[in-house]
C-alpha atoms as a PDB file:
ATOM      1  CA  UNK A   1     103.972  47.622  77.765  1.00  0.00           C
ATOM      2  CA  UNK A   2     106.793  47.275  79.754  1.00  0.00           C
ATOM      3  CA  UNK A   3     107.419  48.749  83.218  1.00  0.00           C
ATOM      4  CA  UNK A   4     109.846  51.574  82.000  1.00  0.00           C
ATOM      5  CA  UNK A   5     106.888  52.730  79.550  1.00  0.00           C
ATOM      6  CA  UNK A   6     103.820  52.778  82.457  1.00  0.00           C
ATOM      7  CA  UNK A   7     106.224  54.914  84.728  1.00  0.00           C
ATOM      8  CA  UNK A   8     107.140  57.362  82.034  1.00  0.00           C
ATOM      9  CA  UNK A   9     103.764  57.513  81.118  1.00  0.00           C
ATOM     10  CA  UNK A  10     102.275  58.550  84.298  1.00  0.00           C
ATOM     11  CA  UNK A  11     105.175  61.048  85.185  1.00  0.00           C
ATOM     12  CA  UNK A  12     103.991  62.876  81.733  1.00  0.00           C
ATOM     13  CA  UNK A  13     100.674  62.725  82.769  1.00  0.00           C
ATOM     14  CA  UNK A  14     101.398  63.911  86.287  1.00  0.00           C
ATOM     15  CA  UNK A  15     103.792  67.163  84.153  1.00  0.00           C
ATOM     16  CA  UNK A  16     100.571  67.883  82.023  1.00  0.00           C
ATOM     17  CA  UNK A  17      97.875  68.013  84.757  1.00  0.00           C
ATOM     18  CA  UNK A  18     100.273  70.260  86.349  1.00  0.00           C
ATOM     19  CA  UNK A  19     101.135  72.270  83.823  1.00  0.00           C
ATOM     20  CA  UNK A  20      97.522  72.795  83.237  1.00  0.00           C
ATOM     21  CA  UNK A  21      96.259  73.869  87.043  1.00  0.00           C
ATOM     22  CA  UNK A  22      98.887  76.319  87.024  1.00  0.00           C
ATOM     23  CA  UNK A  23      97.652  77.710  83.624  1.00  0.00           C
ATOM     24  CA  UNK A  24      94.360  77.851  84.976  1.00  0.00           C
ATOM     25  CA  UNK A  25      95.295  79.548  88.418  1.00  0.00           C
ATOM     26  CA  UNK A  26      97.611  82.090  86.355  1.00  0.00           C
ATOM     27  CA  UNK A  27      94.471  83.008  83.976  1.00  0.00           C
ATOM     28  CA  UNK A  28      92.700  83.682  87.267  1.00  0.00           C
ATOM     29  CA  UNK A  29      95.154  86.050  89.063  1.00  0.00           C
ATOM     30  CA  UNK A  30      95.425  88.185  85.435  1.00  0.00           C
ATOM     31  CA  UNK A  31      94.392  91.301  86.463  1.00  0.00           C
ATOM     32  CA  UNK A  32      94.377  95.254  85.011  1.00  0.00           C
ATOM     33  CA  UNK A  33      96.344  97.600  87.055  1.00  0.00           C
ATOM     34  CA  UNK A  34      95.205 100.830  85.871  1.00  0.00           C
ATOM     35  CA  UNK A  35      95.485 104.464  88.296  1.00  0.00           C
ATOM     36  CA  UNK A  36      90.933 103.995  87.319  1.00  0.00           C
ATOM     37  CA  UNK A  37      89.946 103.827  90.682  1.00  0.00           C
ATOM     38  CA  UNK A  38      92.584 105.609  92.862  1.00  0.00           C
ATOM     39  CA  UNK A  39      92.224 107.744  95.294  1.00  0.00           C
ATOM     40  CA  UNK A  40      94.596 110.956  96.792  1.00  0.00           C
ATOM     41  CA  UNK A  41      95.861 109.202  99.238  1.00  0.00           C
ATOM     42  CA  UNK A  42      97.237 106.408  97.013  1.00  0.00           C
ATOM     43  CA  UNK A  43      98.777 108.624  94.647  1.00  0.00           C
ATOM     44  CA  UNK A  44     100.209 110.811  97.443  1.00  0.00           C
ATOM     45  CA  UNK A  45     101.673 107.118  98.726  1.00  0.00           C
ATOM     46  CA  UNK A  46     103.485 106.393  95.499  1.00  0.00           C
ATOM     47  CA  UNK A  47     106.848 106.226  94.850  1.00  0.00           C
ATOM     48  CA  UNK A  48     107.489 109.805  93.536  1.00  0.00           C
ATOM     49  CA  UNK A  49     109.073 108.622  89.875  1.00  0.00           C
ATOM     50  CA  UNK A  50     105.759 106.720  89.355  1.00  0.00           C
ATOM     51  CA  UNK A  51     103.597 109.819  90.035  1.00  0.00           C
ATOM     52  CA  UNK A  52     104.107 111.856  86.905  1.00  0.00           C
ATOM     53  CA  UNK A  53     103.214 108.544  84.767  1.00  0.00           C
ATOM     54  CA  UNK A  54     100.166 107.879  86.721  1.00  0.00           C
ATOM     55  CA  UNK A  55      99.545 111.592  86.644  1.00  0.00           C
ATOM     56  CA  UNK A  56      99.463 111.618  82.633  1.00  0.00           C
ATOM     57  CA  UNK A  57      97.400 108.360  82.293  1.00  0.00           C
ATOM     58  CA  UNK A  58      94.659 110.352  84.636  1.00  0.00           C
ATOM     59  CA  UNK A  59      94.908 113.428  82.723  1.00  0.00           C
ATOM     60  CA  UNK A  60      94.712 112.070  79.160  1.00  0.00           C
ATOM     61  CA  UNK A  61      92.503 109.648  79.615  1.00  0.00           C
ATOM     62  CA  UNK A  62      89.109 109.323  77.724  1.00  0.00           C
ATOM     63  CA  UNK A  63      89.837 112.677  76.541  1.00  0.00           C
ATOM     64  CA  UNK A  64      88.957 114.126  72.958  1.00  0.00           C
ATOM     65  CA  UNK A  65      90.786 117.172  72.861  1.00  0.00           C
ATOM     66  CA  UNK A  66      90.084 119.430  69.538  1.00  0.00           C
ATOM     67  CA  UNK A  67      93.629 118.734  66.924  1.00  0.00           C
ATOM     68  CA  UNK A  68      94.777 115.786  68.912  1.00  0.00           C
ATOM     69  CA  UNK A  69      95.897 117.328  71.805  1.00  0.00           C
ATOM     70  CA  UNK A  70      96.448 116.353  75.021  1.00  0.00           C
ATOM     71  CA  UNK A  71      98.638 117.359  78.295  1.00  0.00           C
ATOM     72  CA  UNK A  72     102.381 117.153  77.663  1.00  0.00           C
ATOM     73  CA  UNK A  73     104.315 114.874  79.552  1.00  0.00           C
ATOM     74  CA  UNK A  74     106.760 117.738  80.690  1.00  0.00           C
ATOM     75  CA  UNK A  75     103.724 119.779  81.635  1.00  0.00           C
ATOM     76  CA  UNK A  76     102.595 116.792  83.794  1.00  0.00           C
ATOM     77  CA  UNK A  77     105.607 116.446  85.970  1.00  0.00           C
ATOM     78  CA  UNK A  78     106.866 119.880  85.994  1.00  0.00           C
ATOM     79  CA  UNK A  79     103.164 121.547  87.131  1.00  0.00           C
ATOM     80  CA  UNK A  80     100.647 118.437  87.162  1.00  0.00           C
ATOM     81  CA  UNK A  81     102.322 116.789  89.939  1.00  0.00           C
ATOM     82  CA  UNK A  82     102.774 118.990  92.529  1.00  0.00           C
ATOM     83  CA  UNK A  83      99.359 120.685  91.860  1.00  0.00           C
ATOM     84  CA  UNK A  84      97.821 117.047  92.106  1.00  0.00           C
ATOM     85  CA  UNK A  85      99.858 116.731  95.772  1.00  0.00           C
ATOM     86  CA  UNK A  86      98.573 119.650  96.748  1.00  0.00           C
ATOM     87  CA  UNK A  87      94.874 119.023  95.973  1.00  0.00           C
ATOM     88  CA  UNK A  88      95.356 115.327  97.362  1.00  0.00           C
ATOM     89  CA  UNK A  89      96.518 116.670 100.412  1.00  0.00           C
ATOM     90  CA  UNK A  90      93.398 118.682 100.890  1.00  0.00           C
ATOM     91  CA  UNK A  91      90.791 116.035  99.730  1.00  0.00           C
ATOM     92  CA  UNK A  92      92.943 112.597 100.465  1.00  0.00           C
ATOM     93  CA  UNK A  93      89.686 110.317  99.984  1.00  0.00           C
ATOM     94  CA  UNK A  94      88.664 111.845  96.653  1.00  0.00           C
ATOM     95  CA  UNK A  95      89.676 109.818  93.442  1.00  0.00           C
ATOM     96  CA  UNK A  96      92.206 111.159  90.969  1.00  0.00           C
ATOM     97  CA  UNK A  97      89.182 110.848  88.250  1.00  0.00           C
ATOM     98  CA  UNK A  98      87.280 113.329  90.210  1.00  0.00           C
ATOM     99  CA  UNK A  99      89.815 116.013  90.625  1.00  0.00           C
ATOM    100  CA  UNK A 100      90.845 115.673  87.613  1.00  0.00           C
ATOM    101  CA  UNK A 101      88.912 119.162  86.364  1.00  0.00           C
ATOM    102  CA  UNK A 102      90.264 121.081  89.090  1.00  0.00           C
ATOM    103  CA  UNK A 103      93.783 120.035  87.712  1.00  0.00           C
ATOM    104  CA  UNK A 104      92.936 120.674  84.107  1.00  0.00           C
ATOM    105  CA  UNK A 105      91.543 124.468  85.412  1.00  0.00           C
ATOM    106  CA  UNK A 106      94.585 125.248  87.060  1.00  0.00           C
ATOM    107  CA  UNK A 107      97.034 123.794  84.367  1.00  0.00           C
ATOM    108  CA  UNK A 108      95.321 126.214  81.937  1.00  0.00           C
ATOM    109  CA  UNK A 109      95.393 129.763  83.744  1.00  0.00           C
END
């Protein structure tokens, strides 16, 4: 092997170890990002455009509703949004999940 061959040898080896640590560290950063978990206060920080999405994933999620139902996106930001301000204002630690029947009870009067 010549000299030309050794160096372009070890600067693909050096481009595949590489490549292959930051394939490794990227697998390790992957992470959900789901509303699961959030509290009031979070959603109340939001970015008002993102709150009706989150709003819908809390509302519709895990649910079985009877004739595939579920709650309309329209309903969510037109009356599930503000009501879920206003209960997040009063109980800012509680997690979306939790007031999520309140929401639900006043969405149907």
């Amino acid at each position: 092997m010549n000299k030309f061959s050794l160096s372009t040898a070890g600067i693909l080896v050096a481009a595949l170890l590489t490549s292959v640590s930051v394939n490794a560290a990227t697998d390790n950063a992957k992470t959900e990002v789901t509303p699961k978990g959030m509290n009031c206060q979070e959603f109340i920080d939001l970015n008002p455009q993102t709150m009706a999405p989150v709003a819908f994933w809390v509302l519709n999620e895990d649910e079985d509703f009877k004739g595939g139902d579920y709650v309309d996106y329209n309903e969510t930001v037109t009356t599930a949004v503000p009501l879920t301000v206003e209960l997040c204002k009063k109980h800012p630690q509680s997690e979306l999940s939790k007031i999520k029947d309140e929401i639900k009870k006043e969405l149907s009067k």
